[in-house]
Protein backbone atom coordinates (compact mmCIF):
# COMPACT_ATOMS: atom_id res chain seq x y z
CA UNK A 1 60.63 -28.96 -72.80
CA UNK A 2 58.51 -26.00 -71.80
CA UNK A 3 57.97 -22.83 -73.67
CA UNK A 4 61.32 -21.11 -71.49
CA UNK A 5 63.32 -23.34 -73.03
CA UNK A 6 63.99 -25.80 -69.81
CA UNK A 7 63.61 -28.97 -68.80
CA UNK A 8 60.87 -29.75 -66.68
CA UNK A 9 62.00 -33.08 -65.58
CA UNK A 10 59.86 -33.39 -62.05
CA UNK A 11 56.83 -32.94 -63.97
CA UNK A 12 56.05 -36.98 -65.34
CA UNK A 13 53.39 -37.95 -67.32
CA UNK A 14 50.78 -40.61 -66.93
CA UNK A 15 53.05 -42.63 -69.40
CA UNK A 16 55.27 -43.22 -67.04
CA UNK A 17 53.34 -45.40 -64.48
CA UNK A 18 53.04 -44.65 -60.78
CA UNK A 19 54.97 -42.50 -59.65
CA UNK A 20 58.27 -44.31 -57.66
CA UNK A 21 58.61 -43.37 -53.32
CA UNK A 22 60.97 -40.45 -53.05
CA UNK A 23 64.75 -42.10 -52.71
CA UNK A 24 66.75 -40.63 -49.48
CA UNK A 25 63.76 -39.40 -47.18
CA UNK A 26 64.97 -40.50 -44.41
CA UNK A 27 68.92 -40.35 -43.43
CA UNK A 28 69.38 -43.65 -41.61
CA UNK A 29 72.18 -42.67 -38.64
CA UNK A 30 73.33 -46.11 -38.85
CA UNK A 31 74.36 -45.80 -41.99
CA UNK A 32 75.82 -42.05 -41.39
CA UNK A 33 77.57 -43.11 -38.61
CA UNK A 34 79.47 -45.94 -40.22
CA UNK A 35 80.23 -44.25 -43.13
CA UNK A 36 82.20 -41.97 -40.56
CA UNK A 37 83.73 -44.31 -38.84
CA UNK A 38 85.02 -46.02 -42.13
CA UNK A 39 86.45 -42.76 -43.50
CA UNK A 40 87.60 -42.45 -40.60
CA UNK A 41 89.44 -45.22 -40.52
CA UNK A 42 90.33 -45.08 -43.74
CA UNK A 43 91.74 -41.70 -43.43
CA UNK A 44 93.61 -43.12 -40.69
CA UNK A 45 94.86 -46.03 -42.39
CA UNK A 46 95.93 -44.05 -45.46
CA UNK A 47 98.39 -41.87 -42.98
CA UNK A 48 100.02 -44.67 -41.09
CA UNK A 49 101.00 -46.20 -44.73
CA UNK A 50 102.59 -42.54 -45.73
CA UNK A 51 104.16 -42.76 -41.91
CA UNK A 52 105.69 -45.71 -42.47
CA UNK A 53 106.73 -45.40 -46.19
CA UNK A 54 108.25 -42.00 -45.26
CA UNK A 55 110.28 -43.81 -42.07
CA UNK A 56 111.60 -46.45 -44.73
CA UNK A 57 112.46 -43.68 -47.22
CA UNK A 58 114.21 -41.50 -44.95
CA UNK A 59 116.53 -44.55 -42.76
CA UNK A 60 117.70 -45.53 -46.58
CA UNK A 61 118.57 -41.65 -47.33
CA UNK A 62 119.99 -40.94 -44.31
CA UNK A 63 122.25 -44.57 -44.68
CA UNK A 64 123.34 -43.27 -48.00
CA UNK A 65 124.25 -39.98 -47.24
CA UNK A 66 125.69 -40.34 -43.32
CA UNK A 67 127.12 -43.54 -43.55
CA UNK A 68 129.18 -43.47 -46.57
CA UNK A 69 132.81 -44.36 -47.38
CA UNK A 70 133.90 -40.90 -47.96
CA UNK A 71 135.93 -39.89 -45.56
CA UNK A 72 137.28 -43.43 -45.92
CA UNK A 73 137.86 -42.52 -49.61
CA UNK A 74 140.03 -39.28 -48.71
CA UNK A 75 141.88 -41.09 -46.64
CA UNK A 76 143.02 -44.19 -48.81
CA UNK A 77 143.77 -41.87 -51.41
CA UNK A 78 146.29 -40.10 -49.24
CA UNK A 79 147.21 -43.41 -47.69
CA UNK A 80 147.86 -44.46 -51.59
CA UNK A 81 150.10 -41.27 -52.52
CA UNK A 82 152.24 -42.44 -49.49
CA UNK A 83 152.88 -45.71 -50.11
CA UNK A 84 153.47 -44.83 -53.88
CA UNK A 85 155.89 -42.17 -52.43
CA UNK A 86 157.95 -44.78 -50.50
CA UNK A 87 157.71 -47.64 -53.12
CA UNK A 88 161.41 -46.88 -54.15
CA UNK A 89 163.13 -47.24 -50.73
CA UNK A 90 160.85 -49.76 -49.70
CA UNK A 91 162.33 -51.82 -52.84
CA UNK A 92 165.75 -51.11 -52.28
CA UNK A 93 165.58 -52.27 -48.48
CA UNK A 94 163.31 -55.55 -49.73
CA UNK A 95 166.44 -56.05 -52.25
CA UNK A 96 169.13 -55.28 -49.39
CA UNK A 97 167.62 -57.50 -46.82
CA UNK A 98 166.90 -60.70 -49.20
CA UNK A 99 170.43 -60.25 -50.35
CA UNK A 100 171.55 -60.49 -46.36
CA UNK A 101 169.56 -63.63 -45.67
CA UNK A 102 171.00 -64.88 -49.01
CA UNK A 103 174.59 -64.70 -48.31
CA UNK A 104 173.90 -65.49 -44.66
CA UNK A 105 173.04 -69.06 -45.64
């Protein structure tokens, strides 16, 4: 520590041994360059997964929502109330025409 209070960690002492080559001189372009090309294709790579994932996401929504059974639904439920509705007279002519057969034979 130094008198201001700081760390003066550039300055070494002669305890230390030789002093080491400085690290990172020299950029090496190859080095840069695939480091680009990697993020780039990672990048890349990363956004044809979320394409993909959101296509497979959004052909199961749109299944459940457009190509449900409810207009079906409405339908047999009407369908339902009319058949209920003619149950009686449907009976009655089931009854009349099984009686006909009967005494026909």
């Amino acid at each position: 520590m130094s008198a201001d209070g700081h760390d003066n960690w550039h300055q070494h002492t002669s305890a230390e041994g030789v002093p080491q080559a400085e690290h990172g001189a020299q950029a090496s372009a190859k080095a840069l360059g695939l480091t680009f090309i990697f993020m780039v294709l990672g990048v890349l790579f990363v956004i044809i997964v979320l394409k993909v994932y959101f296509d497979s996401y959004m052909d199961s929504y749109r299944a459940k929502i457009d190509e449900n059974t409810q207009a079906a639904a409405d339908f047999w439920h009407e369908k339902q109330d009319t058949l209920n509705e003619m149950a009686p007279a449907v009976r009655i002519a089931t009854e009349q025409v099984i009686a006909e057969y009967a005494s026909s034979n």
